[in-house]
PDB file of N, CA and C in Angstrom:
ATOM      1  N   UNK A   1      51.058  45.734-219.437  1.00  0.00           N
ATOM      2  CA  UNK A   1      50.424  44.802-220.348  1.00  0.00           C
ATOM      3  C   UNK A   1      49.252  45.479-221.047  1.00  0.00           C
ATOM      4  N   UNK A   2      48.278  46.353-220.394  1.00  0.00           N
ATOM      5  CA  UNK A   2      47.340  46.771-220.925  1.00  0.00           C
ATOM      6  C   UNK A   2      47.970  47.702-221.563  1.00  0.00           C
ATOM      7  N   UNK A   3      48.943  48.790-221.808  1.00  0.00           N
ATOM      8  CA  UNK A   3      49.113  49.366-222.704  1.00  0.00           C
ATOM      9  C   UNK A   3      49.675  49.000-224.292  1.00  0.00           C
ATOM     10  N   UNK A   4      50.391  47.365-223.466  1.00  0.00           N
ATOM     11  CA  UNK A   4      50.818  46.991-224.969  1.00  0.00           C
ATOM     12  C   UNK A   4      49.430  46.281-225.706  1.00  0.00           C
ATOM     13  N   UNK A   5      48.783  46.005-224.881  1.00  0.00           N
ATOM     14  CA  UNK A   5      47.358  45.496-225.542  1.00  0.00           C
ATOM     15  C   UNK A   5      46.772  46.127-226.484  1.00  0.00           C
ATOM     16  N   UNK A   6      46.344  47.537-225.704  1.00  0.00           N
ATOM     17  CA  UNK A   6      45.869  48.913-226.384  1.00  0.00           C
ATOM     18  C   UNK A   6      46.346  49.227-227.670  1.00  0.00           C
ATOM     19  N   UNK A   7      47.591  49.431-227.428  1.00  0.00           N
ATOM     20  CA  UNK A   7      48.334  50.129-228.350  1.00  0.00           C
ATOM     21  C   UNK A   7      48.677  48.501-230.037  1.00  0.00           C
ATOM     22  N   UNK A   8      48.894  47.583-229.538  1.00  0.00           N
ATOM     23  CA  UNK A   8      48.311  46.410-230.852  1.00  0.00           C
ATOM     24  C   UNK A   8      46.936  46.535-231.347  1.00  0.00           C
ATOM     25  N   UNK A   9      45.798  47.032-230.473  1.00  0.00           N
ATOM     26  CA  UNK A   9      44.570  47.353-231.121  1.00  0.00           C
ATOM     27  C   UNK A   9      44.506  48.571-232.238  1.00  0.00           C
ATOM     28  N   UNK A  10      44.921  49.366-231.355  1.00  0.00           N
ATOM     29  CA  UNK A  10      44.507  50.693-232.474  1.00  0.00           C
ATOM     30  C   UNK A  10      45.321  50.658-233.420  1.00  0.00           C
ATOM     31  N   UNK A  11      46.731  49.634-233.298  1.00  0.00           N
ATOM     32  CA  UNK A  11      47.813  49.763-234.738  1.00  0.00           C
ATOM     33  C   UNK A  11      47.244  48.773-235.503  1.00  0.00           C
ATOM     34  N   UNK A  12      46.739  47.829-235.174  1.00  0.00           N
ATOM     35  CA  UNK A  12      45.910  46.400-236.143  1.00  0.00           C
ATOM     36  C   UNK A  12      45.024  47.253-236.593  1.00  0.00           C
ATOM     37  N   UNK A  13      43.799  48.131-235.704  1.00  0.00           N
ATOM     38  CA  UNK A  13      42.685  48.855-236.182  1.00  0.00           C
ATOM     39  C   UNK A  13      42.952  49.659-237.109  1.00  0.00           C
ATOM     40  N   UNK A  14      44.533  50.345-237.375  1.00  0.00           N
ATOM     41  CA  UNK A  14      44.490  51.239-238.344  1.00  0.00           C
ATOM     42  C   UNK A  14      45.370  50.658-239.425  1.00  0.00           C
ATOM     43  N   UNK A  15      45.348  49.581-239.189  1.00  0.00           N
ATOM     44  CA  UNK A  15      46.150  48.693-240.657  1.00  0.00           C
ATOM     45  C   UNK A  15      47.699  48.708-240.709  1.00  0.00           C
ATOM     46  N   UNK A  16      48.301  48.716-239.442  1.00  0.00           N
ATOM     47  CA  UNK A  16      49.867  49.381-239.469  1.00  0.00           C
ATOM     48  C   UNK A  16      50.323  47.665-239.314  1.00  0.00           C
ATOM     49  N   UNK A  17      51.461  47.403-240.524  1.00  0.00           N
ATOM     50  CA  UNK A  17      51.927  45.999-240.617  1.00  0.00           C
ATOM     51  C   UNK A  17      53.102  45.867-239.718  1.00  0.00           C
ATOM     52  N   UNK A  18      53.408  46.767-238.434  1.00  0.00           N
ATOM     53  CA  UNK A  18      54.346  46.295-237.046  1.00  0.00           C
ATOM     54  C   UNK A  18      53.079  46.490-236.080  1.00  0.00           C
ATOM     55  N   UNK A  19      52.434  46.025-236.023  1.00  0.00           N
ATOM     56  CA  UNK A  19      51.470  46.595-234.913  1.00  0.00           C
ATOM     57  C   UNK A  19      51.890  45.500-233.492  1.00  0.00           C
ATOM     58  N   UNK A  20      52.400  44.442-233.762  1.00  0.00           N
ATOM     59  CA  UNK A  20      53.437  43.514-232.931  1.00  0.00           C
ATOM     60  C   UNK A  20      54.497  44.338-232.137  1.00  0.00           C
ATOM     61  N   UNK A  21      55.318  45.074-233.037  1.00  0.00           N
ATOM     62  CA  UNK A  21      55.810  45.543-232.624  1.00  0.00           C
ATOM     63  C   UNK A  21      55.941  46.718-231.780  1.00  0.00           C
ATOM     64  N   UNK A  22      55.124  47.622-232.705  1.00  0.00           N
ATOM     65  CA  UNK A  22      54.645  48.509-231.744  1.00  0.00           C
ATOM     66  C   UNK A  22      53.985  48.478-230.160  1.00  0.00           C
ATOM     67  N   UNK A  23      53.848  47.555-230.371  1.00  0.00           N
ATOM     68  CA  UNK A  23      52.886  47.144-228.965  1.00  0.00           C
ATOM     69  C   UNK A  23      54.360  46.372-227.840  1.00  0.00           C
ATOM     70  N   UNK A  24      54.866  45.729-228.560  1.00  0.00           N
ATOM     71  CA  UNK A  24      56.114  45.495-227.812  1.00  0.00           C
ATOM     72  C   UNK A  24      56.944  46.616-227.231  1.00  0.00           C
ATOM     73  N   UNK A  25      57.432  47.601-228.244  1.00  0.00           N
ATOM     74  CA  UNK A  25      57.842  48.694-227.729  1.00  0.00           C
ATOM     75  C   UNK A  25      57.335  49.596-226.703  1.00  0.00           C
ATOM     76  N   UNK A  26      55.755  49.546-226.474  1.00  0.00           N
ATOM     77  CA  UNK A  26      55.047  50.537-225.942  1.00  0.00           C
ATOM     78  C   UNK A  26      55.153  49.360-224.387  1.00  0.00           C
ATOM     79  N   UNK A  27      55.001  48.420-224.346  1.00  0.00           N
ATOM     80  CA  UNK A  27      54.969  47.480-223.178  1.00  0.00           C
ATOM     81  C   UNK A  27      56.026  47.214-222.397  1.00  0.00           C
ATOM     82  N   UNK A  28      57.389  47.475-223.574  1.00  0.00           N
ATOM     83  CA  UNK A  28      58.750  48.209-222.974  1.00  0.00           C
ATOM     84  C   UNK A  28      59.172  48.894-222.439  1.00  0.00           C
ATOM     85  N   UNK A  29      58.806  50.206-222.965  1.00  0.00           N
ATOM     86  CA  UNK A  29      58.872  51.313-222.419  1.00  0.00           C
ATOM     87  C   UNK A  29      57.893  51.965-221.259  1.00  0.00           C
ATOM     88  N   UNK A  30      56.883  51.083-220.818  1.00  0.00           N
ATOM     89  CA  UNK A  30      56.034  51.367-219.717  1.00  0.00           C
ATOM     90  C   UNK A  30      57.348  50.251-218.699  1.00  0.00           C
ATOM     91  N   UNK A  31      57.627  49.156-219.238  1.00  0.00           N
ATOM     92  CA  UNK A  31      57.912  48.837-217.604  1.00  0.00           C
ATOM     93  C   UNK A  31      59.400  49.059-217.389  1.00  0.00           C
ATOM     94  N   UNK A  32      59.918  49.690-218.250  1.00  0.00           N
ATOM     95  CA  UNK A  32      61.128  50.208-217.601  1.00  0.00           C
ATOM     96  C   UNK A  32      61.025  51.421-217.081  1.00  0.00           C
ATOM     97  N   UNK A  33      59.637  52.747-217.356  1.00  0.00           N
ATOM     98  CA  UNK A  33      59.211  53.335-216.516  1.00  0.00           C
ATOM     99  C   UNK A  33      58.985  53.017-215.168  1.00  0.00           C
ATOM    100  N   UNK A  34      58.025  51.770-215.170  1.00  0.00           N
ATOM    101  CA  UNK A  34      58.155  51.393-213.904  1.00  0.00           C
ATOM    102  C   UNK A  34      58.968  50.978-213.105  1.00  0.00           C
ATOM    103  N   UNK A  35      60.019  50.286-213.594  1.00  0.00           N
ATOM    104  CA  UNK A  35      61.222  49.992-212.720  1.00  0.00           C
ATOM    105  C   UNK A  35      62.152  51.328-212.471  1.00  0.00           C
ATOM    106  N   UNK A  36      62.247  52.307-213.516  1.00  0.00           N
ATOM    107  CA  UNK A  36      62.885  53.458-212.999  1.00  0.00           C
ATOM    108  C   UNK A  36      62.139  54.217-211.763  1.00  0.00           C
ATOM    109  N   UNK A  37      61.063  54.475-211.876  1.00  0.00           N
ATOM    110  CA  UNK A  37      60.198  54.876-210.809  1.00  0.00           C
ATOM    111  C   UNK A  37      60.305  54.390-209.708  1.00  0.00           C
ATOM    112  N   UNK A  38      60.352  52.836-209.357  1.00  0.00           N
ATOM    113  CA  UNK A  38      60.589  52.582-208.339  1.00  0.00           C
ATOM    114  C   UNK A  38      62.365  52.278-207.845  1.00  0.00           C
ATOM    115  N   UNK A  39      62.924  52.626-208.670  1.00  0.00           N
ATOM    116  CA  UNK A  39      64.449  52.493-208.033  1.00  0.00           C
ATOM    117  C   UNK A  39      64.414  54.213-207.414  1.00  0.00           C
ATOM    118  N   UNK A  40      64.174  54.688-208.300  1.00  0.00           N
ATOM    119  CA  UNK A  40      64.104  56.571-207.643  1.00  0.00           C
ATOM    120  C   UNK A  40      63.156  56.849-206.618  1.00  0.00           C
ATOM    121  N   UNK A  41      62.353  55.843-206.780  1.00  0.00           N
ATOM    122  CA  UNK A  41      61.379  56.070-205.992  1.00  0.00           C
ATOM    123  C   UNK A  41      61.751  56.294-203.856  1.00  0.00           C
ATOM    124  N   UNK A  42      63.052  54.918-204.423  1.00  0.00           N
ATOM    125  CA  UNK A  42      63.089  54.428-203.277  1.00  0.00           C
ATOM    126  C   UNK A  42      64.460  55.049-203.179  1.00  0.00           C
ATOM    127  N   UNK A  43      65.184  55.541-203.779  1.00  0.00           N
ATOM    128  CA  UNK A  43      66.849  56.534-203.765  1.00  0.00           C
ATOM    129  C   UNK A  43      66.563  57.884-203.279  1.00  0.00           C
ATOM    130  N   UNK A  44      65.927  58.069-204.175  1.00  0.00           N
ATOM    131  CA  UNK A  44      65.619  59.673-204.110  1.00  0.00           C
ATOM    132  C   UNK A  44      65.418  60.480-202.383  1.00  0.00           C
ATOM    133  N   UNK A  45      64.788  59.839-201.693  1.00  0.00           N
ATOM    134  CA  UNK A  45      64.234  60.224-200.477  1.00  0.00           C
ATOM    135  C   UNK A  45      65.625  59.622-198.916  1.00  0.00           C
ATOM    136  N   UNK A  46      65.910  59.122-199.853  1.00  0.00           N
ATOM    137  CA  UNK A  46      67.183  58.704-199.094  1.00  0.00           C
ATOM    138  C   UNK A  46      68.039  59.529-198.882  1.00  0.00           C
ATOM    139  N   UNK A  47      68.524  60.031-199.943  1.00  0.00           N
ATOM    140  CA  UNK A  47      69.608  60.992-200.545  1.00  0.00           C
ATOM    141  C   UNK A  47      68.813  62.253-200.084  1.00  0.00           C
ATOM    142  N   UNK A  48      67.820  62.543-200.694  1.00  0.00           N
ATOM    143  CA  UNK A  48      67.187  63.717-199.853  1.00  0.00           C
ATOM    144  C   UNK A  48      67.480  64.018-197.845  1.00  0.00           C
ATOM    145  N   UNK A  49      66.901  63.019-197.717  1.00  0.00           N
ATOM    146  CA  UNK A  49      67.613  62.554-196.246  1.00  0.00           C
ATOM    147  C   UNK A  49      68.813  63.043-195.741  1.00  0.00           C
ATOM    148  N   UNK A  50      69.831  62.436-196.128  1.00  0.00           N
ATOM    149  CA  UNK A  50      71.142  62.692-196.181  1.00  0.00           C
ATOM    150  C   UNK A  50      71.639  63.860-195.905  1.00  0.00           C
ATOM    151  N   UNK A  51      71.307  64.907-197.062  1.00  0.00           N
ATOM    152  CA  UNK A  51      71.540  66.028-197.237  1.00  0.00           C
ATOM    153  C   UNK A  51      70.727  66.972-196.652  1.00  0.00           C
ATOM    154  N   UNK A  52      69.735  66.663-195.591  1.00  0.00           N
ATOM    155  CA  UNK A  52      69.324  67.375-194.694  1.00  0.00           C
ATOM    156  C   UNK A  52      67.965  68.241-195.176  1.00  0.00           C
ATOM    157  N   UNK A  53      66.984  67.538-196.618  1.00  0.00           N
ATOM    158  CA  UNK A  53      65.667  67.996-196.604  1.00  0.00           C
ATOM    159  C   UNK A  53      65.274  67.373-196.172  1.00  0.00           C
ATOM    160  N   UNK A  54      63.620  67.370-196.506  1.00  0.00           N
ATOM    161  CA  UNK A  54      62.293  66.820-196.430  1.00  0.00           C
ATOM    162  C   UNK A  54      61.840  66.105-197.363  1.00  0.00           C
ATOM    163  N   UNK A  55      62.239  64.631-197.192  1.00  0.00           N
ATOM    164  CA  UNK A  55      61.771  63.720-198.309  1.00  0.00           C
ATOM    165  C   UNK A  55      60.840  63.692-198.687  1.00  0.00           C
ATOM    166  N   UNK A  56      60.052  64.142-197.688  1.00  0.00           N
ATOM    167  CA  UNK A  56      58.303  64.220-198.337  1.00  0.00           C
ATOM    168  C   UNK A  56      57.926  65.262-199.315  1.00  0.00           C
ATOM    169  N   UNK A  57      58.269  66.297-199.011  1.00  0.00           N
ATOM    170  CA  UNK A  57      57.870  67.436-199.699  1.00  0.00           C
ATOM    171  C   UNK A  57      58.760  67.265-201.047  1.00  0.00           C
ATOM    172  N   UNK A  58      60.142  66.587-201.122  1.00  0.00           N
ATOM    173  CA  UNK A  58      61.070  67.419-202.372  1.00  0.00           C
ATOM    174  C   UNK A  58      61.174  66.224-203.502  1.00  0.00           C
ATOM    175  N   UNK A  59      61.027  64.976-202.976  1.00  0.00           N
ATOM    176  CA  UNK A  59      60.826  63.564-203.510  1.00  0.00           C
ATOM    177  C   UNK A  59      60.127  63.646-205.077  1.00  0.00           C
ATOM    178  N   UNK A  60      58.768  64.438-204.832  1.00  0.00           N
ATOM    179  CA  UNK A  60      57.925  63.974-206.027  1.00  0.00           C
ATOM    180  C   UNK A  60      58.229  64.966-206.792  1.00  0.00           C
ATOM    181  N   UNK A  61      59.143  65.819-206.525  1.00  0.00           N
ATOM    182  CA  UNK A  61      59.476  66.497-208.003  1.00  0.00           C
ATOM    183  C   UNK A  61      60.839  65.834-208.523  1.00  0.00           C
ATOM    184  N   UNK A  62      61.424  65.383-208.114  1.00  0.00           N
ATOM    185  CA  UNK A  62      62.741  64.430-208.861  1.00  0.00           C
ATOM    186  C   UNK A  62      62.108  63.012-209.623  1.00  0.00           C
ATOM    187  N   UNK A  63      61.073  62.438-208.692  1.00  0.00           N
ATOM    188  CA  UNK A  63      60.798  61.559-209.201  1.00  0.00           C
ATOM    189  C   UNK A  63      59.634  61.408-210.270  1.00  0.00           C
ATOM    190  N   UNK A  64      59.327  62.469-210.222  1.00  0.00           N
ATOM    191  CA  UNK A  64      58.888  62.638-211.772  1.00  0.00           C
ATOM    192  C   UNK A  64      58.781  63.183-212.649  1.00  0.00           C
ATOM    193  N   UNK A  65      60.036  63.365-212.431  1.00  0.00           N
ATOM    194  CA  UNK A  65      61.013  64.436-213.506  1.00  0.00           C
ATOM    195  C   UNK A  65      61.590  63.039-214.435  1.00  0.00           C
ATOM    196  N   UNK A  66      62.518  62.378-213.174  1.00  0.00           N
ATOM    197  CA  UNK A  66      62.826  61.049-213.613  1.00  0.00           C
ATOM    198  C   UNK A  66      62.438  60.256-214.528  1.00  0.00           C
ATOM    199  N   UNK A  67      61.179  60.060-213.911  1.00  0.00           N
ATOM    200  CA  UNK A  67      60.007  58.860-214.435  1.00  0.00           C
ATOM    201  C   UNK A  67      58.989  59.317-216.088  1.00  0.00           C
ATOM    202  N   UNK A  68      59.369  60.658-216.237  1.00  0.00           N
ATOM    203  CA  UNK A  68      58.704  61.377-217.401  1.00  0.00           C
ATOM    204  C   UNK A  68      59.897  61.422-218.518  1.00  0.00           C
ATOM    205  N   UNK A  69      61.155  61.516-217.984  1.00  0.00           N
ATOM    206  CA  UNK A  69      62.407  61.561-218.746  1.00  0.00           C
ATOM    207  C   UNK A  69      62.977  60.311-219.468  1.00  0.00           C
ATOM    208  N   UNK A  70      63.100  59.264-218.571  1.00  0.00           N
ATOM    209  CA  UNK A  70      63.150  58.036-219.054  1.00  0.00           C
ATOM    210  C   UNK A  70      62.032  57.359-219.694  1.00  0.00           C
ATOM    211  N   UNK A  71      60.862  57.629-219.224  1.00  0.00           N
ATOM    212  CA  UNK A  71      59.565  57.011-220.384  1.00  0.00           C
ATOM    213  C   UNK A  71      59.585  57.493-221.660  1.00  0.00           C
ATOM    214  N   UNK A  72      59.764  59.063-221.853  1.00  0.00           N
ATOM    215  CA  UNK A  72      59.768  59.415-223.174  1.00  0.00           C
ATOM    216  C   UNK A  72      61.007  59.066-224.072  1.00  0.00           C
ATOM    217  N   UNK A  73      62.179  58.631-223.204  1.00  0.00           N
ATOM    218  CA  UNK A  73      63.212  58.448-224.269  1.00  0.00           C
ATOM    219  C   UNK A  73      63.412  57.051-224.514  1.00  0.00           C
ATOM    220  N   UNK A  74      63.132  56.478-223.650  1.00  0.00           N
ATOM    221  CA  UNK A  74      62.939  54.717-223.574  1.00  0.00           C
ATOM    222  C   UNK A  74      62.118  54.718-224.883  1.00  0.00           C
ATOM    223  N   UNK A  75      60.733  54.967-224.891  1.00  0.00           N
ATOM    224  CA  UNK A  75      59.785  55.008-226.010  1.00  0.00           C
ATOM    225  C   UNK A  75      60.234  55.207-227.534  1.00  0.00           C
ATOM    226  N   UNK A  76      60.781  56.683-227.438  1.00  0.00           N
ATOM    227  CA  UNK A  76      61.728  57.730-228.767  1.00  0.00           C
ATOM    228  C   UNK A  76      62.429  56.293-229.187  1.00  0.00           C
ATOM    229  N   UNK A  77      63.275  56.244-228.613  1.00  0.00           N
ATOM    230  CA  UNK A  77      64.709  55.329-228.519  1.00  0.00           C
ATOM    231  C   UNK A  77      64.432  54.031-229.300  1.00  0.00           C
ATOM    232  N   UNK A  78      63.643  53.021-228.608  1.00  0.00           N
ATOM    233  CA  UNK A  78      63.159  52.057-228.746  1.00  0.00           C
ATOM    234  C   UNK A  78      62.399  51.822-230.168  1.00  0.00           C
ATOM    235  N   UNK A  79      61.600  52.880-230.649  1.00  0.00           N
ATOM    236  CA  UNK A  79      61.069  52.974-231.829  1.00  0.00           C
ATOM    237  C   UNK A  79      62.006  53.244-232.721  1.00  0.00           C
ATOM    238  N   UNK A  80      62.997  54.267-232.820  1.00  0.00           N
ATOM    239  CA  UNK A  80      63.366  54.977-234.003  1.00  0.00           C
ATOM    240  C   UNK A  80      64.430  53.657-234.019  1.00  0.00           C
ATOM    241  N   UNK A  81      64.817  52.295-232.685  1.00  0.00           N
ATOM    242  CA  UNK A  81      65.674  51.852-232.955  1.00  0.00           C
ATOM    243  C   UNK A  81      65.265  50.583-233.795  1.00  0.00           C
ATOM    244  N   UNK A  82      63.913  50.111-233.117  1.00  0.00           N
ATOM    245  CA  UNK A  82      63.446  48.978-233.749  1.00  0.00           C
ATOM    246  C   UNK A  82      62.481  48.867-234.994  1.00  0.00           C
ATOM    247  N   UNK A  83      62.028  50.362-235.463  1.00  0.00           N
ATOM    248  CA  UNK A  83      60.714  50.587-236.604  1.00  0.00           C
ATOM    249  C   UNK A  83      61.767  50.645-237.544  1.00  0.00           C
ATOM    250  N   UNK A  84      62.477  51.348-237.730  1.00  0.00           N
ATOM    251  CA  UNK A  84      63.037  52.441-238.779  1.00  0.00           C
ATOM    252  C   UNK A  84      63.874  50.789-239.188  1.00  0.00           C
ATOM    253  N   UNK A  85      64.815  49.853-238.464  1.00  0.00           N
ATOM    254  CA  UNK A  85      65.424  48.602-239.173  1.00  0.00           C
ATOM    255  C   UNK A  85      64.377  47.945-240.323  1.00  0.00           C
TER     256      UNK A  85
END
C-alpha cells in the first residue's frame, strides 16, 4: 500500500495524467512479489530438503533470485500492458 501511495505522489507531483494508474500497477506488482516470495519462500527449502542440502544456507539464493525476477517483470509487464492501451 505504501508503495502505491508513494508512487501516486510523485506521479500527481510531477503532473503525469495516469498517476492512478501508475500507482495501481506499482501496488500490483509489490504484492504479487509478496505472494511469490512467500510461496518460494515456503517450497524452496522443502525441495532443498529432499534432495539432500541445507535449507538454510541454499534457500536465500533461489529465493531471491525468484522474488527479484518476478517483481521486475510483474512491474515491466503490467505497465507496458496497461500505460501504452
Amino acid at each position: 500500500i505504501v508503495g502505491g501511495v508513494a508512487m501516486y505522489a510523485l506521479a500527481t507531483h510531477q503532473g503525469s495524467p495516469d498517476a492512478l494508474l501508475l500507482a495501481f500497477i506499482t501496488w500490483l506488482a509489490m504484492a504479487a512479489s509478496c505472494g511469490v516470495a512467500g510461496i518460494v519462500g515456503a517450497g524452496v527449502p522443502q525441495v532443498l530438503r529432499q534432495l539432500g542440502a541445507d535449507p538454510a544456507t541454499a534457500s536465500s539464493i533461489f529465493l531471491t533470485k525468484a522474488t527479484d525476477i518476478v517483481s521486475l517483470a510483474m512491474f515491466l509487464s503490467l505497465a507496458a500492458w496497461l500505460v501504452v492501451r
